[in-house]
Protein backbone atom coordinates (compact mmCIF):
# COMPACT_ATOMS: atom_id res chain seq x y z
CA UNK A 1 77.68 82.73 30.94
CA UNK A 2 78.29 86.21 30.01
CA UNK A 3 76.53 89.28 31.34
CA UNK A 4 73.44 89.58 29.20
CA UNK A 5 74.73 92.33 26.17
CA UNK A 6 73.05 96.28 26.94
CA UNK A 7 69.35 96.70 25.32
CA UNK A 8 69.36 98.33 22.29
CA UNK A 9 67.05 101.20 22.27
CA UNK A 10 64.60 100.76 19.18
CA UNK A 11 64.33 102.86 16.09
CA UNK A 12 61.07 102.09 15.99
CA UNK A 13 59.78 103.90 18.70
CA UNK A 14 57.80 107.13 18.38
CA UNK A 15 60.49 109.64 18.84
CA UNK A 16 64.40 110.35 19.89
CA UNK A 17 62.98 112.13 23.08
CA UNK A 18 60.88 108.79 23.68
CA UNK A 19 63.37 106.61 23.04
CA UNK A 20 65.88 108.89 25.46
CA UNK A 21 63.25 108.76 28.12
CA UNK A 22 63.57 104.79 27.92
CA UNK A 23 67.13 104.56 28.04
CA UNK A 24 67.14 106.60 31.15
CA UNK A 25 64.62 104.53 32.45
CA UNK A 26 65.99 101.53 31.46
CA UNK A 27 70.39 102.11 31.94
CA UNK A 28 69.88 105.39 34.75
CA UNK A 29 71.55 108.35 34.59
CA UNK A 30 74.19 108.35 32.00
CA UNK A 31 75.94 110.88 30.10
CA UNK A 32 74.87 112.70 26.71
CA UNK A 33 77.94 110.05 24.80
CA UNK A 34 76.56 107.31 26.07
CA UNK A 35 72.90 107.53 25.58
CA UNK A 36 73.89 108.98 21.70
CA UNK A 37 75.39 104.94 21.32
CA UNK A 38 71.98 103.39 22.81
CA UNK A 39 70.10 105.88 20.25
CA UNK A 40 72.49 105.72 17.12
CA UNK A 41 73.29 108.97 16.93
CA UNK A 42 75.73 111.38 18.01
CA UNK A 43 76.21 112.82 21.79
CA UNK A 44 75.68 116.36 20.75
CA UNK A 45 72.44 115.67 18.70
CA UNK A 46 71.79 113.81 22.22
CA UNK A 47 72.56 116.18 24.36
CA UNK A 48 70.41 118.77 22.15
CA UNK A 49 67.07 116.87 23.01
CA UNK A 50 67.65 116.07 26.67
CA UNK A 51 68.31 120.00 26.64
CA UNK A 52 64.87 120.06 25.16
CA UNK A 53 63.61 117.58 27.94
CA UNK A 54 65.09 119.93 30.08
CA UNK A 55 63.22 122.22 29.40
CA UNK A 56 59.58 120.21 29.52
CA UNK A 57 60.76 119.19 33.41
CA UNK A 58 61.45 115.64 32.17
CA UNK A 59 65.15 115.18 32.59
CA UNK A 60 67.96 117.10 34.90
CA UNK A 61 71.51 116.87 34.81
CA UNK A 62 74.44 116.75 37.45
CA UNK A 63 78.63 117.63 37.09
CA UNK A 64 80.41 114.41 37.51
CA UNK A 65 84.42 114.11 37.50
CA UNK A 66 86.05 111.36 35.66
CA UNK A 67 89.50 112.01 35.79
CA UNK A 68 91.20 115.12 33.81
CA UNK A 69 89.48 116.92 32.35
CA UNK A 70 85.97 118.94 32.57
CA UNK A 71 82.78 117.69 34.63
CA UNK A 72 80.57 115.49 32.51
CA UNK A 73 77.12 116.13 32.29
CA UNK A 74 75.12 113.21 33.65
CA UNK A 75 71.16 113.57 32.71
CA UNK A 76 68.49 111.55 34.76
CA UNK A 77 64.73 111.31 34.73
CA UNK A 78 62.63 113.44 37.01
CA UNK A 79 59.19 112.38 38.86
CA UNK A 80 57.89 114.24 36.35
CA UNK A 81 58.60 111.74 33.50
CA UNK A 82 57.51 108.68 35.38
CA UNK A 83 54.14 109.59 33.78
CA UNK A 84 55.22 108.84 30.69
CA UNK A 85 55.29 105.08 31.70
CA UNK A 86 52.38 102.64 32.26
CA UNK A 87 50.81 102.75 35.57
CA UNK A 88 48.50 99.15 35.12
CA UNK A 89 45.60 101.48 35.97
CA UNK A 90 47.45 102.66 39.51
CA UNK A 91 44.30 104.94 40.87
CA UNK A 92 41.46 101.86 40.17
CA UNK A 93 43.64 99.44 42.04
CA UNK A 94 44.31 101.57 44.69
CA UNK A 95 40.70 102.46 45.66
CA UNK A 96 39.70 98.92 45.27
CA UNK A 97 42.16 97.65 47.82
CA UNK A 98 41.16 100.99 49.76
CA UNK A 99 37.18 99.85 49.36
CA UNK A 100 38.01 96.19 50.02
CA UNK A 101 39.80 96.92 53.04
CA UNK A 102 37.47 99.29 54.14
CA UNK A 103 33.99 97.60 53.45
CA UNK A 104 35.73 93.80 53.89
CA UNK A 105 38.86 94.26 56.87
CA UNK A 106 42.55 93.84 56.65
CA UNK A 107 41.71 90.25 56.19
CA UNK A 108 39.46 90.24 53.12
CA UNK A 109 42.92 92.43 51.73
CA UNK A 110 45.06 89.35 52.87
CA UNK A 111 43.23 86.76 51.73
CA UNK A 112 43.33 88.46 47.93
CA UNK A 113 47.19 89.25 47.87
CA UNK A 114 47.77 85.45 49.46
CA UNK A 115 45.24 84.15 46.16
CA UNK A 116 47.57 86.29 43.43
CA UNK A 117 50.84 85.09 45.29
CA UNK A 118 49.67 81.47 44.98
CA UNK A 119 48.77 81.67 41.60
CA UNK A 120 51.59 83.24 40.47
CA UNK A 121 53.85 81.07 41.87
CA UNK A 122 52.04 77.97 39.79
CA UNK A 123 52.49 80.37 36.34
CA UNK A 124 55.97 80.90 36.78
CA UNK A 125 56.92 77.19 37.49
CA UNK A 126 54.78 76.14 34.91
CA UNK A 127 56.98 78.33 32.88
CA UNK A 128 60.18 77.02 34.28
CA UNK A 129 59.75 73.90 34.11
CA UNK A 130 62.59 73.03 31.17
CA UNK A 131 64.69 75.58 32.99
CA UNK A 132 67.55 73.21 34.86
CA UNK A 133 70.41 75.72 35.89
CA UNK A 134 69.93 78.44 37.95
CA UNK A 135 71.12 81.43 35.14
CA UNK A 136 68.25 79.61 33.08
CA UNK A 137 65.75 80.24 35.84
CA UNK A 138 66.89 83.69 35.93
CA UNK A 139 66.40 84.77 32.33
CA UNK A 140 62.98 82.80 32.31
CA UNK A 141 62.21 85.35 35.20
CA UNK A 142 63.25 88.23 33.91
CA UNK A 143 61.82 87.09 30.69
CA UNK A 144 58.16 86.82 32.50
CA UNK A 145 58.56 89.46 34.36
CA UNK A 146 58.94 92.01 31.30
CA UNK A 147 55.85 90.47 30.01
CA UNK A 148 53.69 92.09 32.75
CA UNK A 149 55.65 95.41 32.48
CA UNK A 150 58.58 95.12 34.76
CA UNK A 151 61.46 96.18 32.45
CA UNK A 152 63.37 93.17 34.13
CA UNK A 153 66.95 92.67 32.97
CA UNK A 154 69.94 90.72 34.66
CA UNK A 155 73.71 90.39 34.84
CA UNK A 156 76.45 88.82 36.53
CA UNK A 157 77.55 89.79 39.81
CA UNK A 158 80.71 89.60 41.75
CA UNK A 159 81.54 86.21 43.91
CA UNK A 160 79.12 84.18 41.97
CA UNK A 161 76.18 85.93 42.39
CA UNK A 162 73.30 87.71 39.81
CA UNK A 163 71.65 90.56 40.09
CA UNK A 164 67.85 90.86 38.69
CA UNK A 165 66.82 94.34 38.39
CA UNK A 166 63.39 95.67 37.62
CA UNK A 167 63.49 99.32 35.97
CA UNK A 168 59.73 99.96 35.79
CA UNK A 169 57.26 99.08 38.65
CA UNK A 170 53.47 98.92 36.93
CA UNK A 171 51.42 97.89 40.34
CA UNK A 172 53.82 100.87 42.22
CA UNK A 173 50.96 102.46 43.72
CA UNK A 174 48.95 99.53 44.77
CA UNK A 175 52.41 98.51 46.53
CA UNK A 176 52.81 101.74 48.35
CA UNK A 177 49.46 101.75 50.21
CA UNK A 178 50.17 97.86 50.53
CA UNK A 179 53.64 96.52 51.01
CA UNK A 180 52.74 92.79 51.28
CA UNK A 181 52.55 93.28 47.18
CA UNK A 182 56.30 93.64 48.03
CA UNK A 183 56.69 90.53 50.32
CA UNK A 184 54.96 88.10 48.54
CA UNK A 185 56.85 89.11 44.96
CA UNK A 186 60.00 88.43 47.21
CA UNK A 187 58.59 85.18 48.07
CA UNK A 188 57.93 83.94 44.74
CA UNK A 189 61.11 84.79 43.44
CA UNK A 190 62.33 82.90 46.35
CA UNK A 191 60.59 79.98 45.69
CA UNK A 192 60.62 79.69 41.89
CA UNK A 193 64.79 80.13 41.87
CA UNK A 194 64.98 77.62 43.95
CA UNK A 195 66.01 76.47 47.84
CA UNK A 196 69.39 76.58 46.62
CA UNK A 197 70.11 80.29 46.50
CA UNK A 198 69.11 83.11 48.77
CA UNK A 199 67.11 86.19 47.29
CA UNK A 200 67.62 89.67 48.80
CA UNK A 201 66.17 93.51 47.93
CA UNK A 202 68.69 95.84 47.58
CA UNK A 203 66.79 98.17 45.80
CA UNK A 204 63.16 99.43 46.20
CA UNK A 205 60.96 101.72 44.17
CA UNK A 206 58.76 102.21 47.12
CA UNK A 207 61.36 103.02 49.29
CA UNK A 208 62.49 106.05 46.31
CA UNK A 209 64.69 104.00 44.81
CA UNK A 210 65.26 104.07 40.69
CA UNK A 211 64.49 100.57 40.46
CA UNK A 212 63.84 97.03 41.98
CA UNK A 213 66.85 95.17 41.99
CA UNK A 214 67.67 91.75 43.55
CA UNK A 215 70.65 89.48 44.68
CA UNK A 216 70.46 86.58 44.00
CA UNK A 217 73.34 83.94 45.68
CA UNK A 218 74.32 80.22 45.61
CA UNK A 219 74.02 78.57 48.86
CA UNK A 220 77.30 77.31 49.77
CA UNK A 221 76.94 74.31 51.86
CA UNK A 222 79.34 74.11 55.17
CA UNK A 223 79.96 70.65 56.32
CA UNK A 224 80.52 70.91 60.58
């Protein structure tokens, strides 16, 4: 199966500064050219409104060389802009896992996170149930996981691996005051793709990365 194609950035959406903002958020830094293709329009008329984000602390750029020829300008969200995404209420659930854990213990925390990771793992293999091969698996995942805000996507990797990346993280700050969020979405990813292939981080929006992203391998069995 092919790498799934590049998202195309809708029309539809409120303006070319929101619709730059996703691309970013969605592709990572990339040059004026390129985002002008995801947006339909030319690089300069591109590179005009991320001048313009610029300028609102939204976007910031950095010389790259690519051969002969003058630097290219490649533009990249800021912190700043990460407020322009869904949050999934980030303060509430933060002081209610601060209150439970205060009022309740660590355990009362423990027992809730161990409740969500069960019943997630039933919803997604519920939803996977048709889904036979492994790539099929994948996309369902990916496909679930942009559902509840994720911004999943995934692609092809070298030596017969995939990679599932997650651009947006909705329950961020929940997971940064509680990392077994973390754990138990590695888990279920584990579990729901199946014993045959191994899942790894590589990538983690806690840990300041851009995104989430995940390996994902075929066992290879060795006979002895």
């Amino acid at each position: 199966m092919a790498t799934a194609p590049p998202t195309q950035i809708s029309r539809t959406q409120k303006s070319a500064s929101d619709r730059l903002l996703m691309a970013l958020k969605m592709r990572g830094p990339q040059s004026s050219a390129v985002l002008g293709i995801a947006l339909g329009i030319t690089g300069e008329a591109a590179r005009q409104q991320l001048l313009r984000l610029e300028e609102q602390g939204l976007v910031c750029s950095r010389s790259e060389v690519r051969g002969v020829g003058r630097p290219v300008a490649i533009w990249q969200q800021t912190e700043f802009a990460e407020k322009r995404f869904p949050d999934a209420h980030a303060q509430l659930t933060v002081d209610l896992i601060a209150t439970i854990r205060g009022e309740l213990g660590q355990p009362a925390v423990d027992t809730i996170i161990g409740a969500r990771e069960r019943d997630t793992r039933t919803a997604y293999l519920n939803a996977m149930v048709h889904c036979v091969t492994l790539e099929a698996r994948i996309a369902k995942l990916a496909e679930i996981r942009t559902s509840e805000g994720y911004m999943a996507e995934w692609s092809n990797a070298e030596n017969g691996s995939y990679v599932l990346a997650e651009n947006h993280c909705p329950i961020c700050a929940a997971a940064a005051i509680c990392q077994d969020f973390c754990r138990a979405e590695l888990s279920i990813f584990c579990d729901v793709l199946g014993s045959d292939v191994t899942v790894e981080r590589e990538e983690h929006i806690v840990m300041g990365a851009r995104r989430c992203a995940y390996r994902i391998t075929p066992r290879i069995d060795t006979v002895s």
